[in-house]
Protein backbone atom coordinates (compact mmCIF):
# COMPACT_ATOMS: atom_id res chain seq x y z
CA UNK A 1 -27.35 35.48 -52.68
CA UNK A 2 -29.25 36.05 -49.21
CA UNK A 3 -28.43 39.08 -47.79
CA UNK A 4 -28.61 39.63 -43.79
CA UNK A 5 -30.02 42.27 -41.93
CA UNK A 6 -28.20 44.34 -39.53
CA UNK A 7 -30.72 43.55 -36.59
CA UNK A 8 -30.22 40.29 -37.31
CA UNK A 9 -27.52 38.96 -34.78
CA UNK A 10 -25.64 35.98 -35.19
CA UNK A 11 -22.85 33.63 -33.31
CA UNK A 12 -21.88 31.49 -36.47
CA UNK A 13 -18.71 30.25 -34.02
CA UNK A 14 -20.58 29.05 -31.57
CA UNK A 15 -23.79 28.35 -32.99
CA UNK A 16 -25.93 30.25 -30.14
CA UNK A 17 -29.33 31.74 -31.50
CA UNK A 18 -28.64 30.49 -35.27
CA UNK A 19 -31.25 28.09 -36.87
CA UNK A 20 -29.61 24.21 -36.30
CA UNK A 21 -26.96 25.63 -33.55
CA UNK A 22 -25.78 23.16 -31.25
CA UNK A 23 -27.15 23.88 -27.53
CA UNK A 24 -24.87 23.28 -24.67
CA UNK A 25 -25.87 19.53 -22.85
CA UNK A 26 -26.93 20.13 -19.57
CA UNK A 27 -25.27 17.49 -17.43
CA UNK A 28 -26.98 17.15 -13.70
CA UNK A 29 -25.14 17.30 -10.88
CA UNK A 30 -24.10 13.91 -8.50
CA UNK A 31 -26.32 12.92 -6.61
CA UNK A 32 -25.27 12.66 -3.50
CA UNK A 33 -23.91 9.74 -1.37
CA UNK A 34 -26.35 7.81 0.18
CA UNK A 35 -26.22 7.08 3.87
CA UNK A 36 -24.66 4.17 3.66
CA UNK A 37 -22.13 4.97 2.20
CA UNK A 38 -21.02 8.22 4.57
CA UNK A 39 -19.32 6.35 7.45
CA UNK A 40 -15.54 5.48 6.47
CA UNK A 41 -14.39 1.82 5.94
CA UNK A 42 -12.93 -0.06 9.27
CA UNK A 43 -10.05 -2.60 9.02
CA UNK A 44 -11.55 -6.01 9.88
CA UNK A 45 -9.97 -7.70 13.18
CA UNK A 46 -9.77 -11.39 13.82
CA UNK A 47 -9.36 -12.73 17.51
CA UNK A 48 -6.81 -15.10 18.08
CA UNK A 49 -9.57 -17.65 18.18
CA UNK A 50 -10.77 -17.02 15.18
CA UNK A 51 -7.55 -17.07 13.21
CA UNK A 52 -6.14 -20.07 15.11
CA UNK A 53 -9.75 -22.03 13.61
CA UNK A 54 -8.79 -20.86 10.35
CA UNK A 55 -5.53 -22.13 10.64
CA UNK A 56 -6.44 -25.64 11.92
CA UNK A 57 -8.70 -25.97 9.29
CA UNK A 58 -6.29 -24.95 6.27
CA UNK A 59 -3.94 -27.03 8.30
CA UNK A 60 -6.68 -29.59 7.71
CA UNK A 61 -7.42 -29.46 4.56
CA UNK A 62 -5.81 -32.18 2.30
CA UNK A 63 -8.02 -32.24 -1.05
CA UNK A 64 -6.96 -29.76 -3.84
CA UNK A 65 -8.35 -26.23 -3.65
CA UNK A 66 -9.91 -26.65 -0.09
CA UNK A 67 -7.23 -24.29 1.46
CA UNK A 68 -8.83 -22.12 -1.66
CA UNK A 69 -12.15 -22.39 -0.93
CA UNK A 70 -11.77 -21.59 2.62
CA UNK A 71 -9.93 -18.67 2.24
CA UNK A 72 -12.78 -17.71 -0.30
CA UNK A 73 -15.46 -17.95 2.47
CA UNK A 74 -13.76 -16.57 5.06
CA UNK A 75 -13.13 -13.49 2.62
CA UNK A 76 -9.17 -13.42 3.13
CA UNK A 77 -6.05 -13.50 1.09
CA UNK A 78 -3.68 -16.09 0.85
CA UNK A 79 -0.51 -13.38 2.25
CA UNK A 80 -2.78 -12.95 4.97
CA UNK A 81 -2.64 -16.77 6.53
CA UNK A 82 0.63 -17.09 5.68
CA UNK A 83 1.38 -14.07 7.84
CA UNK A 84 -0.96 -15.81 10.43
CA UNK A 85 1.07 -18.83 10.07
CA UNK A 86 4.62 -16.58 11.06
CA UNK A 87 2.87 -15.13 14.01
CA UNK A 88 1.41 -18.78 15.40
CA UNK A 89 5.12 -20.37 15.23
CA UNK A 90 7.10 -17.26 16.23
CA UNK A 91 4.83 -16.96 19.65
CA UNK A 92 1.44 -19.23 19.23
CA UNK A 93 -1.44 -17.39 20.79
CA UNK A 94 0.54 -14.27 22.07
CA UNK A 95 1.61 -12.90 18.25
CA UNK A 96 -1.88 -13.42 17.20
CA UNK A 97 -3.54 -11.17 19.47
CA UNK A 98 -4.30 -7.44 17.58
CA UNK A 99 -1.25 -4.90 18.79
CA UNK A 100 -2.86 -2.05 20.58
CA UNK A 101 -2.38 0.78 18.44
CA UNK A 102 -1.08 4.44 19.65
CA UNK A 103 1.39 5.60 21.84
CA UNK A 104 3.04 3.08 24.62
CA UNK A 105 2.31 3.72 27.94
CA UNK A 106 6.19 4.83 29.55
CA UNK A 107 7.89 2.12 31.37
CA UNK A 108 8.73 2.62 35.15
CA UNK A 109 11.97 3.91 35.87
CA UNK A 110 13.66 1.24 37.63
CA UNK A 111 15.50 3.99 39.99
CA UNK A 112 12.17 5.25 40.94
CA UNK A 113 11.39 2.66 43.57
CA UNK A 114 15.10 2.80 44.59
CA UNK A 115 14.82 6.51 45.35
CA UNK A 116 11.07 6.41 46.98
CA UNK A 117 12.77 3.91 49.62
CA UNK A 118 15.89 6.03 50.46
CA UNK A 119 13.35 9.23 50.51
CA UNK A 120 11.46 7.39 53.78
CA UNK A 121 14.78 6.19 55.26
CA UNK A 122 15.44 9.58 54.81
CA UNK A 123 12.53 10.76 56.54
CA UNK A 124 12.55 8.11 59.33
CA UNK A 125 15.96 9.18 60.09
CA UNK A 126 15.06 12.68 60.24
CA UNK A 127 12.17 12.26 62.87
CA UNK A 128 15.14 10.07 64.17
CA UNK A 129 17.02 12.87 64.85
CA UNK A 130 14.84 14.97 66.11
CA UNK A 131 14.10 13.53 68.75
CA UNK A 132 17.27 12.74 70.04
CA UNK A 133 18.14 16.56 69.99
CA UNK A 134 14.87 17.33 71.67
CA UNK A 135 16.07 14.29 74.50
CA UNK A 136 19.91 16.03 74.34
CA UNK A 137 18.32 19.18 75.07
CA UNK A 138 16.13 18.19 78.16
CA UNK A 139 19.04 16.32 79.43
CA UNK A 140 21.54 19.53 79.49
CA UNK A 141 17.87 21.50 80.72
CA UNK A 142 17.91 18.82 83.85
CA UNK A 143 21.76 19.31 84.62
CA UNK A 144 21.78 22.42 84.49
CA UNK A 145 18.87 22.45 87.11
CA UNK A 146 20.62 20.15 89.33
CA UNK A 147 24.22 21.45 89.14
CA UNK A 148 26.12 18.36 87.40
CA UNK A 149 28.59 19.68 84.61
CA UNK A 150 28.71 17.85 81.69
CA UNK A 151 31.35 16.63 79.79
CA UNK A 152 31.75 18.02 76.74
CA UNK A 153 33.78 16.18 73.89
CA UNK A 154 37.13 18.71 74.41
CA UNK A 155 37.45 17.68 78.43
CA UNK A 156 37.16 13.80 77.08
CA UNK A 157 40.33 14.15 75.19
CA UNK A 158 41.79 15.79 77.47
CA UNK A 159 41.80 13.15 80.47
């Protein structure tokens, strides 16, 4: 029987510093992403010319597998031509233009233009006014220089 020594240390449970002991594996770290890699994915977009040629030509195509092999090198999915399809005989070349994305622009009241034209009338009948009192008020200036009375609208009724 082999005795041990009390400066002798070991970690029988884990092996550390003992003859045959398992050392941990050093794993490296990722590496990181390379450049190509760092700018985010974009959603493809087809113009409506480009999806109405696509169309046409799976229209076209009368052999077995050819609608197939076009979707295959065009890179698209069969769901995605048959949505293509909806939008071409729901509004032909109007659907198949891409939506603008974000927040719609607010539609013009249709009072607006109502209330901009009553707002000048307003004003034009203001100026209007105006001047009629400024006329009024030479005109009683004048008879009062001259020594004509005027009627006023109680002496009307009265007659």
């Amino acid at each position: 029987m082999v005795m041990q020594h009390k400066d002798e240390k070991t970690d029988d449970a884990a092996g550390v510093g003992a003859e045959g002991g398992r050392r941990p594996t050093v794993v490296p770290a990722p590496a990181a992403a390379g450049p190509e890699m760092s700018d985010r994915p974009r959603r493809r977009t087809f113009t409506a010319q480009t999806k109405l040629r696509v169309l046409a030509e799976t229209d076209g195509a009368a052999d077995v597998g050819g609608i197939g092999a076009i979707l295959r090198r065009e890179g698209l999915y069969s769901s995605t031509l048959t949505d293509w399809r909806r939008q071409r005989d729901s509004g032909a070349l109007g659907a198949l233009t891409p939506a603008k994305r974000g927040p719609k622009p607010a539609l013009p009241n249709p009072l607006s233009v109502e209330l901009a034209q009553v707002k000048r009338e307003n004003a034009r009948l203001a100026r209007r006014l105006e001047h009629a009192e400024a006329i009024i008020e030479v005109q009683k200036k004048v008879a009062a220089l001259l020594g004509i009375p005027l009627a006023t609208p109680d002496s009307e009724d009265a007659s």
